[in-house]
Protein backbone atom coordinates (compact mmCIF):
# COMPACT_ATOMS: atom_id res chain seq x y z
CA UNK A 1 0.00 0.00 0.00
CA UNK A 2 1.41 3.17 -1.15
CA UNK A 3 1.57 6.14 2.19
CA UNK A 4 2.67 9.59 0.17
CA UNK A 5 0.85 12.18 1.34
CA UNK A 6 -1.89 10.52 3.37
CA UNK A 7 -3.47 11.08 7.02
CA UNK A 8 -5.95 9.74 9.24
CA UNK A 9 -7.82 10.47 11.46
CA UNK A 10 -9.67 7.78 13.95
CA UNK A 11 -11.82 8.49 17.49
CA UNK A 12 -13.07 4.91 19.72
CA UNK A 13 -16.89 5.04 20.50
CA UNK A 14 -17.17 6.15 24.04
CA UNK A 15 -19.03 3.19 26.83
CA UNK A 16 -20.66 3.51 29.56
CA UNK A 17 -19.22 2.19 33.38
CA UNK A 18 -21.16 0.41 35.89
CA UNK A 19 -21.87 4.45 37.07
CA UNK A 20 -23.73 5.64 34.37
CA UNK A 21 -20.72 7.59 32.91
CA UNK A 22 -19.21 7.72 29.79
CA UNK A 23 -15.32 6.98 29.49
CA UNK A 24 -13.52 5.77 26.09
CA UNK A 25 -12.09 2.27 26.27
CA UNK A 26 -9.13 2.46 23.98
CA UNK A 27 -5.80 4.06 25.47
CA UNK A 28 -3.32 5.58 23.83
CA UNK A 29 -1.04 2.23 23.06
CA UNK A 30 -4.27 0.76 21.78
CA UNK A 31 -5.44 3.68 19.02
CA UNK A 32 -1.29 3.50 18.25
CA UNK A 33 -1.69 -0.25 17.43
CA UNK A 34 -4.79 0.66 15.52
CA UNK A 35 -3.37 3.06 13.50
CA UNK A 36 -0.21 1.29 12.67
CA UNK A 37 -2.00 -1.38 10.59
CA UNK A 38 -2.86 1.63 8.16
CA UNK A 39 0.44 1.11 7.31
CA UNK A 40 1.53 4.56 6.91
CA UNK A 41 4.65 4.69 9.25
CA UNK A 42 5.12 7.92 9.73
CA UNK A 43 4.58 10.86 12.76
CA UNK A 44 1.71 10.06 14.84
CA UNK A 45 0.06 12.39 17.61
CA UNK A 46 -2.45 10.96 20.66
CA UNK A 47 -4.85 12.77 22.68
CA UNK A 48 -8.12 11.24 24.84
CA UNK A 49 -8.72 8.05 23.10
CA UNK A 50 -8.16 9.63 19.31
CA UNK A 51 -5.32 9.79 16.81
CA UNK A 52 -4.11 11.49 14.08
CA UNK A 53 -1.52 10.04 11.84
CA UNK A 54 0.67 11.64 8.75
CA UNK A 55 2.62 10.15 6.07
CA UNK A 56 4.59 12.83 4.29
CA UNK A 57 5.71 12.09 0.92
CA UNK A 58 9.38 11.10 -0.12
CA UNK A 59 11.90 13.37 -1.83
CA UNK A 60 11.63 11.31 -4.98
CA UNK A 61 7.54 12.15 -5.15
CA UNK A 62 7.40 15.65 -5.40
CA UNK A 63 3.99 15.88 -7.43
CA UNK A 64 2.33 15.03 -4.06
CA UNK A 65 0.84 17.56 -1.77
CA UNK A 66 2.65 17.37 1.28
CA UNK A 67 0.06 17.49 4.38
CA UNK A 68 0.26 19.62 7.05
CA UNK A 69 -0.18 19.07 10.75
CA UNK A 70 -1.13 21.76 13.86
CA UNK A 71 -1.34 20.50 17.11
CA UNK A 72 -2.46 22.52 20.12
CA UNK A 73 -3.93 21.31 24.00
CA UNK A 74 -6.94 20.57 22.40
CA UNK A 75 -6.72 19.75 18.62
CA UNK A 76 -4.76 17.88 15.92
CA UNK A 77 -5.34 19.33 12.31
CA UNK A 78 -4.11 17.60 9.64
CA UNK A 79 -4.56 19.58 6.00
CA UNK A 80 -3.68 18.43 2.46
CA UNK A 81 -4.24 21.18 -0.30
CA UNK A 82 -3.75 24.44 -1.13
CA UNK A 83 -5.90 27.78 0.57
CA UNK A 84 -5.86 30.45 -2.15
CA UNK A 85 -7.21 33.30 0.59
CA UNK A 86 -4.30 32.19 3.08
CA UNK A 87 -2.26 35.61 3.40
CA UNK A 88 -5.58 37.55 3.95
CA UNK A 89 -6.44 34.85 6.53
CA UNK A 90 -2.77 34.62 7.98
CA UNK A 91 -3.62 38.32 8.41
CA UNK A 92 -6.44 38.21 10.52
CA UNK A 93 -5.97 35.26 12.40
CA UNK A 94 -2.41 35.31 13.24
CA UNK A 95 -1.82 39.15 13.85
CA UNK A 96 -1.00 39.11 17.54
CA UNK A 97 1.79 36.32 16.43
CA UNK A 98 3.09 38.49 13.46
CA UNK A 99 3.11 41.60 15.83
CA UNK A 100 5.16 39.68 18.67
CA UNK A 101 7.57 37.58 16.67
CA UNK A 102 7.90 39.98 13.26
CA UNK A 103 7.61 36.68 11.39
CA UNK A 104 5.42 34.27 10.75
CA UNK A 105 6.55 30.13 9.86
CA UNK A 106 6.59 29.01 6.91
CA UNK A 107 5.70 25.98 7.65
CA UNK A 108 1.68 24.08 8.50
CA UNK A 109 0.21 27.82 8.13
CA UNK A 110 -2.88 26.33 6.43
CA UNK A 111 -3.56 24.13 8.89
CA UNK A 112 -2.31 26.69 12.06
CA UNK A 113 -5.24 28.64 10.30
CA UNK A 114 -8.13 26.10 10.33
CA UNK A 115 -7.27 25.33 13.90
CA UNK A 116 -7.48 28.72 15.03
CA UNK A 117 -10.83 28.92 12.61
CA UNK A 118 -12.24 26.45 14.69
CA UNK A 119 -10.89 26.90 17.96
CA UNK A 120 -12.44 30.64 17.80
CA UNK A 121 -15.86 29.59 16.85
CA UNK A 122 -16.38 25.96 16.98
CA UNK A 123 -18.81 26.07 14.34
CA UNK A 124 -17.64 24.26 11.51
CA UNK A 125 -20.19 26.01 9.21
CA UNK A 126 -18.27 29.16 10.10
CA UNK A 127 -15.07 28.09 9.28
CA UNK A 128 -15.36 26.25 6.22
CA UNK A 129 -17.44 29.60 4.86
CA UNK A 130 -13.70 31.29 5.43
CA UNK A 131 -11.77 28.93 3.08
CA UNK A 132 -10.83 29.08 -0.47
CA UNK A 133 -8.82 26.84 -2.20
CA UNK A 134 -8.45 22.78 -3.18
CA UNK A 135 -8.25 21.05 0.34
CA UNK A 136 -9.48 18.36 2.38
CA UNK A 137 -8.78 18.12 6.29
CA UNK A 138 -9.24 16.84 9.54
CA UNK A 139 -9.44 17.95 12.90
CA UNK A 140 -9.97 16.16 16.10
CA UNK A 141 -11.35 18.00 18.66
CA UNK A 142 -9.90 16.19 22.00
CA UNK A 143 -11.92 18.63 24.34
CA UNK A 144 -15.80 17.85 22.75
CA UNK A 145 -14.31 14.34 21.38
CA UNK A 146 -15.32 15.05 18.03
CA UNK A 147 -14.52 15.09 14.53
CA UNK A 148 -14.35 17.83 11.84
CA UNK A 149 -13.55 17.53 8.36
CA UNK A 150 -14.30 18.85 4.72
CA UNK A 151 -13.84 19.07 1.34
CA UNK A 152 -13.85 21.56 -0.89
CA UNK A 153 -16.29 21.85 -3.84
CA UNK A 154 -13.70 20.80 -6.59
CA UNK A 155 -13.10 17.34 -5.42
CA UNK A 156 -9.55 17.07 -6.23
CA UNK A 157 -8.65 16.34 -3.07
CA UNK A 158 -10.28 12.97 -1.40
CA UNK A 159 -12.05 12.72 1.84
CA UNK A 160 -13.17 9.59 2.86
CA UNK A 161 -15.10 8.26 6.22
CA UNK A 162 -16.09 4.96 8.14
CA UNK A 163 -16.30 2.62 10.80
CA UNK A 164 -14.24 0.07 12.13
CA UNK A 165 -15.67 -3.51 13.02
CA UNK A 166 -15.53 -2.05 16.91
CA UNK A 167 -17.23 1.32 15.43
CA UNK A 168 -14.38 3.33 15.76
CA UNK A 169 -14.92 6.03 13.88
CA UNK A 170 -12.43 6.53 10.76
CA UNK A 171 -11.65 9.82 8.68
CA UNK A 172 -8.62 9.65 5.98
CA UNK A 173 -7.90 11.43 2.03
CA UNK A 174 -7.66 7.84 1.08
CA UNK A 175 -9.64 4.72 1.23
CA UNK A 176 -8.05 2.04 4.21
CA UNK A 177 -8.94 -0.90 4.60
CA UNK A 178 -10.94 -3.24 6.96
CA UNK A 179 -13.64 -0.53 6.91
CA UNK A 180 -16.69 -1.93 7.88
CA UNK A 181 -18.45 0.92 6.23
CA UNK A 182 -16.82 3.41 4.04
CA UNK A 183 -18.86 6.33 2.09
CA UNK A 184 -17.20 9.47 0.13
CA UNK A 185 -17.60 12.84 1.89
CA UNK A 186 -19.21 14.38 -1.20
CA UNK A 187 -17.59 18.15 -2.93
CA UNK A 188 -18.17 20.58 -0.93
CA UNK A 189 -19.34 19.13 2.16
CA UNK A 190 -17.80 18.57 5.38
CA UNK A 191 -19.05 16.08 8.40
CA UNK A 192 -18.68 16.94 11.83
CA UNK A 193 -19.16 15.13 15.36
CA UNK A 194 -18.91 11.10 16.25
CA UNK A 195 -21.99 9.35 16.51
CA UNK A 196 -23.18 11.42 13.65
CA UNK A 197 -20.79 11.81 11.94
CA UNK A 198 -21.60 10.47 8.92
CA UNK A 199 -24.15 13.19 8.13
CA UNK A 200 -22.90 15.18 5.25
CA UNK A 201 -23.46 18.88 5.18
CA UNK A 202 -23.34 20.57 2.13
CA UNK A 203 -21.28 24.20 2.19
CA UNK A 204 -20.31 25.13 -1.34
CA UNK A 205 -22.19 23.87 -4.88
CA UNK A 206 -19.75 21.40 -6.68
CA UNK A 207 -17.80 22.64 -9.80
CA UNK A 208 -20.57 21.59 -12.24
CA UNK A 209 -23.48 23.14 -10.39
CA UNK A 210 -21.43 26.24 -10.13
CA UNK A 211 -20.90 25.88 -14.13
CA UNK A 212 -24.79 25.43 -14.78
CA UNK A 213 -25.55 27.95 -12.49
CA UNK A 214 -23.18 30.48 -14.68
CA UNK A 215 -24.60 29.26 -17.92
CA UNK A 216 -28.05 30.01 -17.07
CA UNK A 217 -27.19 33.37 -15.13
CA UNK A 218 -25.63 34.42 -18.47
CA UNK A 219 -28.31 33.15 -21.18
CA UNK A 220 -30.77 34.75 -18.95
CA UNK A 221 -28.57 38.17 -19.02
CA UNK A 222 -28.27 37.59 -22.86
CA UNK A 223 -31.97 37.18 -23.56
CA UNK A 224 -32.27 40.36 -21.26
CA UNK A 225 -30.25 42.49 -23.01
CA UNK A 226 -31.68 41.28 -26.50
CA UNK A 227 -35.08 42.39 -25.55
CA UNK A 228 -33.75 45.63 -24.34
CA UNK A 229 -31.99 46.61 -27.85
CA UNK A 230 -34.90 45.28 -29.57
CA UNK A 231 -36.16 47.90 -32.12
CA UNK A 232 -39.64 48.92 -30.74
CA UNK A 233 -42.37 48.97 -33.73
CA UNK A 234 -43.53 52.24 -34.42
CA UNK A 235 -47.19 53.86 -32.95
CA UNK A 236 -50.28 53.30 -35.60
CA UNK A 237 -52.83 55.59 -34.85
CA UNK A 238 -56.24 54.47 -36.12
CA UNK A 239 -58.15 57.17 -38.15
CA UNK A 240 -61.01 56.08 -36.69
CA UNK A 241 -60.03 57.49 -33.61
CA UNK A 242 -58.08 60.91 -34.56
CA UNK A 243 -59.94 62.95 -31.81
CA UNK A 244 -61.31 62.78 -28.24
CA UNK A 245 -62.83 65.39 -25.89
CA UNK A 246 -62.00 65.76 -21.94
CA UNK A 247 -64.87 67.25 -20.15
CA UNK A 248 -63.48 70.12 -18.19
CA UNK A 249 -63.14 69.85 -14.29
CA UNK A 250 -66.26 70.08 -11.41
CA UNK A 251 -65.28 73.30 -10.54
CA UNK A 252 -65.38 74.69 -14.69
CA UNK A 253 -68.21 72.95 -15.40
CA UNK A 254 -70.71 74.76 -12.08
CA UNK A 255 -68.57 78.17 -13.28
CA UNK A 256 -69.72 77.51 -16.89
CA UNK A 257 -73.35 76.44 -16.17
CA UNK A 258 -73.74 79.36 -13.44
CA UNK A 259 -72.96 81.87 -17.07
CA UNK A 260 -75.71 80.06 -18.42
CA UNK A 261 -73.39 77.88 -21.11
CA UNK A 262 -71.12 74.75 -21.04
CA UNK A 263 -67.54 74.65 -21.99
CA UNK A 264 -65.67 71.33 -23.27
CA UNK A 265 -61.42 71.15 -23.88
CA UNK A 266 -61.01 69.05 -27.93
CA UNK A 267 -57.58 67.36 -27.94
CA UNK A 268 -57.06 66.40 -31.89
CA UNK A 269 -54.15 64.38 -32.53
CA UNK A 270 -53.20 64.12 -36.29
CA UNK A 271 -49.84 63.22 -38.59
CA UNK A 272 -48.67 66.36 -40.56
CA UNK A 273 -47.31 65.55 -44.20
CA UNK A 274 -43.85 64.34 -42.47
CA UNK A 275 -45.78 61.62 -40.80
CA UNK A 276 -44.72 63.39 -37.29
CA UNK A 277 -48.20 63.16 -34.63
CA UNK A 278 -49.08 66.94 -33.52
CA UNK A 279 -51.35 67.21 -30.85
CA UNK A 280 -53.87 70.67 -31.40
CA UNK A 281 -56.02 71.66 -28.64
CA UNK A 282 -59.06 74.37 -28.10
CA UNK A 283 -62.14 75.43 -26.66
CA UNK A 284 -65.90 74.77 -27.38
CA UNK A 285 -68.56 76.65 -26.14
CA UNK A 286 -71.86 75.24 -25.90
CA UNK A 287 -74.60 78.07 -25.04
């Protein structure tokens, strides 16, 4: 089994103790054992029960995306892709650093910067709303014993989750085996929690939705623009109806009856030679 550029991510079901409380079975020498027949000897990190391992790729595989590990009290982030918005986020997030060191590593910044995304807000809705780019990560929350992880809409980079036989629940960018279930975290989603955890929640269309969406957008904005440079026909007056009269207001009409006479305003509307409409106007009296 090849182990360039891989990691995953695995958290024990929790049980319950003849006290009614919950406590997680596996210990830290167990979840190592579990992890080791993924085969990906390389760095491993532990925390309450969960584990999060990382196989970097060799010198001689350089097309591979090298993942990238942050690991704080309480969370291990492992990230594999690229964050296009990472200087404006690097920015924001990791000012206070940049202010009191005058340099920032050069090292794991993408996934320094999902950590602190998460760790400030704990909503992964929030954080995944922050990030552009062609990813797909992990993070194990040792504090709420829970699992967040997403994709981003291109699908370029895999995310993949399951259960062990025991089910311990399994997150990785590649397919291991001995999975007693295993499902595709689909483009653009990410999956969050333990028990649940294999509810999808969509964030971001995929690619193609995003390319139908822009297809119709601009037809519609075509066939918008075509009706408003269409030439508008020109007005045909019917002869029939050349003139009209507009009875004069209340107020006219009791002046006009107290003089003993009625007065109504003739609009005539007519073409001249030139075709152009003229519009003549005057008074009738009617005694």
């Amino acid at each position: 089994m090849k182990s360039d550029g891989r990691f995953i991510c695995i958290l024990p079901p929790k049980a319950l103790d003849l006290h009614g409380g919950a406590h997680r079975e596996c210990n830290d020498a167990k979840v190592a054992r579990r992890l080791s027949q993924f085969h990906l000897n390389s760095q491993v990190w532990l925390s309450d029960g969960g584990g999060v391992a990382v196989s970097t790729p060799s010198a001689a595989t350089k097309t591979l995306v090298r993942p990238e590990v942050f690991v704080n009290d309480t969370l291990i982030v492992a990230f594999c892709g690229y964050l296009t918005n990472l200087e404006e986020l690097t920015t924001k997030m990791l000012y206070k650093e940049l202010c009191e060191v005058g340099y920032l590593p050069e090292r794991n910044l993408s996934a320094r910067v999902v950590g602190m995304l998460y760790a400030k807000t704990h909503d992964p809705s929030q954080v995944v709303a922050k990030l552009r780019g062609t990813f797909s990560f992990a993070v194990l929350d040792t504090e709420s014993v829970r699992v967040f992880a997403a994709r981003d809409n291109s699908g370029s980079m895999p995310l993949f989750q399951g259960r062990l036989p025991d089910g311990t629940l399994v997150v990785s960018n590649f397919t291991p085996e001995g999975l007693e279930m295993e499902e595709e975290v689909p483009s653009g989603h990410y999956i969050f929690g333990n028990r649940r955890a294999n509810v999808s929640h969509k964030f971001s269309p995929a690619l193609d939705e995003l390319q139908q969406a822009t297809t119709h957008a601009h037809s519609a904005a075509c066939h918008a623009l075509e009706g408003l440079c269409a030439k508008r026909k020109p007005l045909v007056l019917d002869p029939r109806a050349v003139s009209f009269t507009e009875v004069v207001s209340r107020a006219q009409k009791r002046k006009a009856f107290a003089k003993g006479r009625t007065e109504t305003a003739l609009l005539t509307i007519r073409r001249d030679s030139s075709g152009n409409i003229r519009c003549d106007s005057g008074n009738i009296r009617c005694d």
